[in-house]
PDB file of N, CA and C in Angstrom:
ATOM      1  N   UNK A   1      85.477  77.786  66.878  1.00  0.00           N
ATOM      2  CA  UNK A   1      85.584  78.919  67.772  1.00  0.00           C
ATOM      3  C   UNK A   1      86.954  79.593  67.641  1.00  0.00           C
ATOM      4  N   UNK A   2      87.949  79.002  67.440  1.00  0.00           N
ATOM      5  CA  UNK A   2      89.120  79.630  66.902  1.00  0.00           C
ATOM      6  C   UNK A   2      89.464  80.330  66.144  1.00  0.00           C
ATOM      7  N   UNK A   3      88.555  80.167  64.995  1.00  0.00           N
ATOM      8  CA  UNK A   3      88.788  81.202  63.996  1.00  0.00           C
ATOM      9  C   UNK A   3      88.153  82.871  64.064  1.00  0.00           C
ATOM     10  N   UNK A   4      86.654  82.491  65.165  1.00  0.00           N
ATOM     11  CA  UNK A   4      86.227  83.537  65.527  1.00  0.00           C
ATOM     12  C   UNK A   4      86.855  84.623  66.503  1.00  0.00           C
ATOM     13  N   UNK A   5      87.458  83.782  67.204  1.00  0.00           N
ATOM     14  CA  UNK A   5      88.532  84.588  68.131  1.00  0.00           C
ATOM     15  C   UNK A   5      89.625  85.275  68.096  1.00  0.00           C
ATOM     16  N   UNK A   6      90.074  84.987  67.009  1.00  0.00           N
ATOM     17  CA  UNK A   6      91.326  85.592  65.794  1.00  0.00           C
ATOM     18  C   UNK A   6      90.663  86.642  65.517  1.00  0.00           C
ATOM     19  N   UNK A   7      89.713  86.440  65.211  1.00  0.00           N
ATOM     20  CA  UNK A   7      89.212  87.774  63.929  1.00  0.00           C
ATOM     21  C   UNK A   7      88.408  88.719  64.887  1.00  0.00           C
ATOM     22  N   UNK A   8      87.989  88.781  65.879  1.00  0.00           N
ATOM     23  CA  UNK A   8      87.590  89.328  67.038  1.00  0.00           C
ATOM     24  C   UNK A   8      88.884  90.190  67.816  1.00  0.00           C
ATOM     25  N   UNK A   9      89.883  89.426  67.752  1.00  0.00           N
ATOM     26  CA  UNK A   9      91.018  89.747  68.312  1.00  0.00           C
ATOM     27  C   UNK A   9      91.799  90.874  66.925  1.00  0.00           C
ATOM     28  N   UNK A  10      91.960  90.455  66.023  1.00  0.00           N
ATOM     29  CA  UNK A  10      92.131  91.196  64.707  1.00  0.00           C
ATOM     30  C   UNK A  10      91.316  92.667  64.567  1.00  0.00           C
ATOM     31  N   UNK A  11      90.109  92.413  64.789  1.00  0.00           N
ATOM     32  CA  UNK A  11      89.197  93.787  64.730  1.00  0.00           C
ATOM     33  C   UNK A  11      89.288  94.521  65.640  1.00  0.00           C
ATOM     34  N   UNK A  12      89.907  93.904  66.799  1.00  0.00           N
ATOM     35  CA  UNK A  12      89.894  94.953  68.206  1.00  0.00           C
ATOM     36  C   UNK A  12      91.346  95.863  67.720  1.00  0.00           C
ATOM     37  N   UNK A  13      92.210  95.062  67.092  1.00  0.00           N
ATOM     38  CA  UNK A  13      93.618  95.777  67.513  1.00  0.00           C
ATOM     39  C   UNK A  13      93.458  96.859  66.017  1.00  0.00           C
ATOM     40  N   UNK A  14      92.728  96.448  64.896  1.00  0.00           N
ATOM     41  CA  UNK A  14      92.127  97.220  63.713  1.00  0.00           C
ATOM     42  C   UNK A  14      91.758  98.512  64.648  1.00  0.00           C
ATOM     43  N   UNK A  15      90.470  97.984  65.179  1.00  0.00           N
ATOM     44  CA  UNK A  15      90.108  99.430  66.026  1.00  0.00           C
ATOM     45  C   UNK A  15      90.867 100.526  66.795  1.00  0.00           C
ATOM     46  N   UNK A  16      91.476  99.253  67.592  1.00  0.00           N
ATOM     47  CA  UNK A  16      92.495 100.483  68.851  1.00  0.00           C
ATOM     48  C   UNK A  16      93.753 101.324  67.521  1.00  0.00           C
ATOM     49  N   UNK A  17      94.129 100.957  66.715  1.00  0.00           N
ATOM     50  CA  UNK A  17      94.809 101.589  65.615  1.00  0.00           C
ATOM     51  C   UNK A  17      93.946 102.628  65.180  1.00  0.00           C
ATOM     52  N   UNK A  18      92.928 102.559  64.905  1.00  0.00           N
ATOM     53  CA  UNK A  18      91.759 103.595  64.342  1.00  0.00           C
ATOM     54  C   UNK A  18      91.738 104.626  65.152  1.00  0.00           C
ATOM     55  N   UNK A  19      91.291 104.355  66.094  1.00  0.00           N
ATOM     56  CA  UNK A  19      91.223 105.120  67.199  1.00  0.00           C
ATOM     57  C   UNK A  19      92.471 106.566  67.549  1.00  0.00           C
ATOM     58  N   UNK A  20      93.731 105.272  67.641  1.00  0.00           N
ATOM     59  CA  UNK A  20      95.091 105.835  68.151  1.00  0.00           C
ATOM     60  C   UNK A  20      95.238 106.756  66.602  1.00  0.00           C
ATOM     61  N   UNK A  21      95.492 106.492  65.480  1.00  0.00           N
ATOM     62  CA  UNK A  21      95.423 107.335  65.059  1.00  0.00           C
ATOM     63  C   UNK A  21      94.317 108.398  64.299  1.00  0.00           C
ATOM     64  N   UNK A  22      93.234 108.669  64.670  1.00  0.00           N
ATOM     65  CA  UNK A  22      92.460 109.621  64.986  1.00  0.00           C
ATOM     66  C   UNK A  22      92.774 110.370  66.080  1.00  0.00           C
ATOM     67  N   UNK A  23      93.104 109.903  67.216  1.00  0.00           N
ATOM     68  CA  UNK A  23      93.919 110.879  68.007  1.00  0.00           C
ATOM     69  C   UNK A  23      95.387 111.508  68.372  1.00  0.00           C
ATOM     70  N   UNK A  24      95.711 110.821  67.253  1.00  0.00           N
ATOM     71  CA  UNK A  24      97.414 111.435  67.074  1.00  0.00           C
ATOM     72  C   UNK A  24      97.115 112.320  66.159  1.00  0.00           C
ATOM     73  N   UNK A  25      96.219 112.156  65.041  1.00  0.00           N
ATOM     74  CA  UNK A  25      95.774 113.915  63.967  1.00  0.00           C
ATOM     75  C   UNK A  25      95.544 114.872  64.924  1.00  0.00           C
ATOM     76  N   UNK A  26      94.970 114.404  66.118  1.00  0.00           N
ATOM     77  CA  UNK A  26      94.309 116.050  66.718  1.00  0.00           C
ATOM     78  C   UNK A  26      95.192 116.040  67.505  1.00  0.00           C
ATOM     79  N   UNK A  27      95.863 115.450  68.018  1.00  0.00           N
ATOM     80  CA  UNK A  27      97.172 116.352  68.825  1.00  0.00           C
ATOM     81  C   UNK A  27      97.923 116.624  68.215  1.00  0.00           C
ATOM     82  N   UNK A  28      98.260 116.180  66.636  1.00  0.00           N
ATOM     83  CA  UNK A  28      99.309 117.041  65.785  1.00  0.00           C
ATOM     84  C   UNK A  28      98.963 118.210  65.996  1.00  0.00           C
ATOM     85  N   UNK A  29      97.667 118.360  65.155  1.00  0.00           N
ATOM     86  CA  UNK A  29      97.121 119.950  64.576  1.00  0.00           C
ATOM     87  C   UNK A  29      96.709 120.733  65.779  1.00  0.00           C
ATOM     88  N   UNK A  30      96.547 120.032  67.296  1.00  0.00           N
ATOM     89  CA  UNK A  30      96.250 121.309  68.438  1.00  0.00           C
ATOM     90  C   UNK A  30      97.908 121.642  68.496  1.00  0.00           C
ATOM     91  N   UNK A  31      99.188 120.997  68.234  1.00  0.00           N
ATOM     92  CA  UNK A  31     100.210 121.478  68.114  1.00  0.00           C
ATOM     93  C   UNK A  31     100.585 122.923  67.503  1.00  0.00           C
ATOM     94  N   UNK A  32     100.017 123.101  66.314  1.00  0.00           N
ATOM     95  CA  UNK A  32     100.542 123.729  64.926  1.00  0.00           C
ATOM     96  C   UNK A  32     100.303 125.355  65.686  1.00  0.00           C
ATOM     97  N   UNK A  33     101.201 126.255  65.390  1.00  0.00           N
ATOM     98  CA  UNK A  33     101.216 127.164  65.550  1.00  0.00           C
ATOM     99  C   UNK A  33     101.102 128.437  64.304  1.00  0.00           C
ATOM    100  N   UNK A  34     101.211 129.868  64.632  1.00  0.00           N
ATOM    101  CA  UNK A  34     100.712 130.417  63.672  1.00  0.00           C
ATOM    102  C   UNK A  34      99.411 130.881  63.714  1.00  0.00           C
ATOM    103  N   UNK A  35      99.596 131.889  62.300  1.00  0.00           N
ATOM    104  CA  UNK A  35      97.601 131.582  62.145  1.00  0.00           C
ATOM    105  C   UNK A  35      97.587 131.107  60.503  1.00  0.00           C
ATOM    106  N   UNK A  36      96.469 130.600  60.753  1.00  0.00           N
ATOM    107  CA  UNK A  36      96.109 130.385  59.504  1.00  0.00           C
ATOM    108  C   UNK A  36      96.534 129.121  58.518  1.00  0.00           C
ATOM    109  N   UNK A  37      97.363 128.862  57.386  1.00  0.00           N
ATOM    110  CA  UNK A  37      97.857 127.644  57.113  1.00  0.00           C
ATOM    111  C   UNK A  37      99.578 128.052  56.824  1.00  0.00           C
ATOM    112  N   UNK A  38      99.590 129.372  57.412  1.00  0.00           N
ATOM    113  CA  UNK A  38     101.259 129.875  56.952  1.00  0.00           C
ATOM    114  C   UNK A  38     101.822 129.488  57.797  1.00  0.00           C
ATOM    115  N   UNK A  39     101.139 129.120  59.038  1.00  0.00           N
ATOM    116  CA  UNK A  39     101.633 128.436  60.421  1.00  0.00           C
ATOM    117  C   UNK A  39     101.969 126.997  60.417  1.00  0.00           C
ATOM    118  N   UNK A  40     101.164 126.343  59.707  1.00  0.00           N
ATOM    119  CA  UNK A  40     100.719 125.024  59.542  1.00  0.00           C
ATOM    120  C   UNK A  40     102.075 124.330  58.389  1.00  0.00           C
ATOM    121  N   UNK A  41     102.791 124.830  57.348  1.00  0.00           N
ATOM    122  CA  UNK A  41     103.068 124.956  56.361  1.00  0.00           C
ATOM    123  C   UNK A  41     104.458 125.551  56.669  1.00  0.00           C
ATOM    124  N   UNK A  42     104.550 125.938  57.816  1.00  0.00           N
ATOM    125  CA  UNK A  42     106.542 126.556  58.150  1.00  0.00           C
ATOM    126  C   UNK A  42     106.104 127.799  57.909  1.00  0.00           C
ATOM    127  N   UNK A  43     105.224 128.789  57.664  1.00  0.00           N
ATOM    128  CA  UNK A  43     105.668 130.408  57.428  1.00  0.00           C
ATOM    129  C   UNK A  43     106.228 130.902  58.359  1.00  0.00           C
ATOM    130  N   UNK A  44     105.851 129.764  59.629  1.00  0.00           N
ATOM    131  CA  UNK A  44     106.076 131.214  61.239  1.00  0.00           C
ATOM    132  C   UNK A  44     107.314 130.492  61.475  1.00  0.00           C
ATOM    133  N   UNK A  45     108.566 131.255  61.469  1.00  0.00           N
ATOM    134  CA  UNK A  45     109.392 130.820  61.814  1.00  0.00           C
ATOM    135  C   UNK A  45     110.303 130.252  63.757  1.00  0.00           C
ATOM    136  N   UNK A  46     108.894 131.544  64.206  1.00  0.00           N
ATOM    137  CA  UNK A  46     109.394 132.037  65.017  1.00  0.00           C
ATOM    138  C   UNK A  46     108.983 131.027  66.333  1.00  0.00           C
ATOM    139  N   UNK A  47     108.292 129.979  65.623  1.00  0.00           N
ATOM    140  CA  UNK A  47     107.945 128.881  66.593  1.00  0.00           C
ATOM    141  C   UNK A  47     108.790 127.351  66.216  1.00  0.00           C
ATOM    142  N   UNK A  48     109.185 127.307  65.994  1.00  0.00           N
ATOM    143  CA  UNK A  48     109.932 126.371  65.718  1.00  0.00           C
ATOM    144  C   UNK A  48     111.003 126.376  66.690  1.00  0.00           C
ATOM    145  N   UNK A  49     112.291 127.434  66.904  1.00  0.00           N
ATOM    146  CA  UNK A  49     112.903 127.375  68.114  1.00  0.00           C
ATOM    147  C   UNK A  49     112.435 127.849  68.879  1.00  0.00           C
ATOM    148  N   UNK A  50     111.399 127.566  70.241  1.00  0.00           N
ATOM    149  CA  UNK A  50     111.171 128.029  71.579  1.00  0.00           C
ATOM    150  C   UNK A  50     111.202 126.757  72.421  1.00  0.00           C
ATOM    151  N   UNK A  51     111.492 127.082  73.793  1.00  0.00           N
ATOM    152  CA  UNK A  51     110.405 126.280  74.793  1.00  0.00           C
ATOM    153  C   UNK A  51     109.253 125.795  74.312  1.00  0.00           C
ATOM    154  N   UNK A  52     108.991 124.751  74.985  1.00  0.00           N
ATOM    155  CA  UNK A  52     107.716 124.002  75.560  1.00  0.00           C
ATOM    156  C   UNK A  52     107.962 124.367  76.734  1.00  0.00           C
ATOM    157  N   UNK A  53     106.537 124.795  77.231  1.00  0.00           N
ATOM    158  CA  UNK A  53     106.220 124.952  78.878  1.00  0.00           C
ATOM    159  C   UNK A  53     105.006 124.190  79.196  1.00  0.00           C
ATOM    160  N   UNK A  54     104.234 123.908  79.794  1.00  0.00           N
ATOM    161  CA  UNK A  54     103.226 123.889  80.820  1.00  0.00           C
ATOM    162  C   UNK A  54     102.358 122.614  80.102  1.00  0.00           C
ATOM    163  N   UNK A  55     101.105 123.024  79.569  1.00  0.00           N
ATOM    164  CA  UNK A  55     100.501 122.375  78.771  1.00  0.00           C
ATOM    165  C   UNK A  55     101.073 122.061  77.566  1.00  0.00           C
ATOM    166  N   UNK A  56     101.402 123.061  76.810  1.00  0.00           N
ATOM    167  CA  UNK A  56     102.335 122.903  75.729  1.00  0.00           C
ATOM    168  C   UNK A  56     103.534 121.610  75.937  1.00  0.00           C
ATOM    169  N   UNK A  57     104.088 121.219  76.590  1.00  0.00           N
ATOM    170  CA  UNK A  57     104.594 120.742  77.171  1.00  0.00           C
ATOM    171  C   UNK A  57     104.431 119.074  77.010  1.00  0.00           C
ATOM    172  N   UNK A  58     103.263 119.291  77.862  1.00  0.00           N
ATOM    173  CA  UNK A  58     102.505 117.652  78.296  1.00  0.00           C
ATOM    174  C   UNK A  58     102.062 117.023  76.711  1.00  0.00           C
ATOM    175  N   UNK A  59     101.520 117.790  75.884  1.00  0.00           N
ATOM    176  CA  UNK A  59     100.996 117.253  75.192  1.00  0.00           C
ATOM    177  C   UNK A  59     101.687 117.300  73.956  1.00  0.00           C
ATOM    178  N   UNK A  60     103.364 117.859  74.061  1.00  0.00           N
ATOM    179  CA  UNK A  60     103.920 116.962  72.814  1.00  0.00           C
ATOM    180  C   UNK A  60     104.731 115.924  73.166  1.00  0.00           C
ATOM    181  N   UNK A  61     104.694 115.619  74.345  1.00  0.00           N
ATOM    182  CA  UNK A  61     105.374 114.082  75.015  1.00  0.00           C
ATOM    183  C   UNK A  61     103.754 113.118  75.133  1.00  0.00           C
ATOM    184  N   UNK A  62     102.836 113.458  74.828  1.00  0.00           N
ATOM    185  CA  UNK A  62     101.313 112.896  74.898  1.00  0.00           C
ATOM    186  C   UNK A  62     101.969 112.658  73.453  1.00  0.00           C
ATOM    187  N   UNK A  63     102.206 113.277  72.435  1.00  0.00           N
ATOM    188  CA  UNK A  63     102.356 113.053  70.990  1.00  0.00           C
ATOM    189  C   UNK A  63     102.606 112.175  70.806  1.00  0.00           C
ATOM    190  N   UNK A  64     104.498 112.445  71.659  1.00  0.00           N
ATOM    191  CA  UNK A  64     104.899 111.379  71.322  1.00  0.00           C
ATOM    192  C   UNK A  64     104.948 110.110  71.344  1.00  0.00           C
ATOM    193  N   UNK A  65     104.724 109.885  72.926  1.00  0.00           N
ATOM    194  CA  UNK A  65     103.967 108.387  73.481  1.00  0.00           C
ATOM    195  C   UNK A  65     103.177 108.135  72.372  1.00  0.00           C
ATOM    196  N   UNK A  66     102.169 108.588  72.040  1.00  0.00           N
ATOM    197  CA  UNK A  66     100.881 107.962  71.392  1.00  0.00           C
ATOM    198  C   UNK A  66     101.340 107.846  69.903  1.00  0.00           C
ATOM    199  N   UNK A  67     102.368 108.490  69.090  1.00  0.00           N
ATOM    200  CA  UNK A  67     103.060 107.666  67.807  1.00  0.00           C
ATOM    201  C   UNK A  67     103.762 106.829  68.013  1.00  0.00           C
ATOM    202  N   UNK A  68     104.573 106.550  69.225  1.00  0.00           N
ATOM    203  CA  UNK A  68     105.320 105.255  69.828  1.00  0.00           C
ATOM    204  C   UNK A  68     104.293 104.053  69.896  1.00  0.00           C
ATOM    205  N   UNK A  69     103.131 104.166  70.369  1.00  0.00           N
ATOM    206  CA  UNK A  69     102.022 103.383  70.852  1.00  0.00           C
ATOM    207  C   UNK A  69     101.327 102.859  69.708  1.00  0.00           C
ATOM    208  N   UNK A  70     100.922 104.151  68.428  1.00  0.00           N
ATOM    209  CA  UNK A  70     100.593 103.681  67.537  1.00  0.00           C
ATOM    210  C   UNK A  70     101.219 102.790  66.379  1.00  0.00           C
ATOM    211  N   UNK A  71     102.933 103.057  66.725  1.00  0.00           N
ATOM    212  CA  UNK A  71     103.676 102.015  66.028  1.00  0.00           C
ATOM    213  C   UNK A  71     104.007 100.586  66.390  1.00  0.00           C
ATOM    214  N   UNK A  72     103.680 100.971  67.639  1.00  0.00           N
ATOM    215  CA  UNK A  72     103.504  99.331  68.231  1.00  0.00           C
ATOM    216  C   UNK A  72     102.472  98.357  68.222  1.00  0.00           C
ATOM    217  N   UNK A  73     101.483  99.332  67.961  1.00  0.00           N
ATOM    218  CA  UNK A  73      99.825  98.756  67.378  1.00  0.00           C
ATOM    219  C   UNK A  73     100.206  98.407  66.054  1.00  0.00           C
ATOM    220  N   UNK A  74     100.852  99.114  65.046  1.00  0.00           N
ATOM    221  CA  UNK A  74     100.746  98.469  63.601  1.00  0.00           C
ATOM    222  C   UNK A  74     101.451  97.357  63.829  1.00  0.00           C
ATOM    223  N   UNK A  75     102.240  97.099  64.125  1.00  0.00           N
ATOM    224  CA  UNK A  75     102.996  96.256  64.015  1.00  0.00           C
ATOM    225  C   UNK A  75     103.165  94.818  64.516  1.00  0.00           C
ATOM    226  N   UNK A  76     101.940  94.883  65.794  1.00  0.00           N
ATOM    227  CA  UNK A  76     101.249  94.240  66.506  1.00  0.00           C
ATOM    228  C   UNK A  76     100.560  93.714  65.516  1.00  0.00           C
ATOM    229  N   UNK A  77      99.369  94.588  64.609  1.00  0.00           N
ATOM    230  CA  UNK A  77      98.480  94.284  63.499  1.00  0.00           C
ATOM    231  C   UNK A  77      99.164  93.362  62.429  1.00  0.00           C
ATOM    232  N   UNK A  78     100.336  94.188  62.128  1.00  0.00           N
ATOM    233  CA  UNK A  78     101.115  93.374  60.940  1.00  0.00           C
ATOM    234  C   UNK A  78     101.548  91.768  61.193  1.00  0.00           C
ATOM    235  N   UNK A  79     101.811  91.771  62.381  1.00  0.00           N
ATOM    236  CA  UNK A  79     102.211  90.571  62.527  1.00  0.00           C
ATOM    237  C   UNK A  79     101.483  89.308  62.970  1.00  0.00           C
ATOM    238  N   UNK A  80      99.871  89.569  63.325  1.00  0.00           N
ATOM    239  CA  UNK A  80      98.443  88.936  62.989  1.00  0.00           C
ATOM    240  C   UNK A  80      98.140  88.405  61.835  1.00  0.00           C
ATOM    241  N   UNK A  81      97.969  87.148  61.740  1.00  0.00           N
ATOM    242  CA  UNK A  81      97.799  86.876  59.873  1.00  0.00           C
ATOM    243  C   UNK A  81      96.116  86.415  60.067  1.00  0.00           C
TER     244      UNK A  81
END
């Protein structure tokens, strides 16, 4: 039963990594400003220095938490043998 419980425990934290980053791609890219991929790619310059306000806001400290979170999941993973 031990060994099953490892690897049960192994696949969950596999998953919650899966997961976490599948949802750190889509809060990158609801980030990206611009249109098109000139936005995506640095063309727009003009977003790079502004404010964050409101929503904008919440969800690049949501970013960031959740690449903090997801580095603590790998590493969590990594250190599972």
């Amino acid at each position: 039963m031990g060994k099953d419980c490892e690897r049960a425990v192994k696949n969950t934290i596999l998953l919650i990594q899966l997961i976490l980053g599948i949802v750190l791609v889509v809060c990158v890219l609801l980030q990206t400003k611009g249109s098109g991929f000139t936005g995506s790619f640095g063309g727009d310059q003009s977003s790079v220095y502004r404010t964050r306000r409101g929503v904008e806001r919440s969800l690049f400290r949501f970013t960031i938490g959740l690449a903090i979170l997801f580095c603590v999941v790998a590493l969590i993973a990594s250190l599972i043998k």
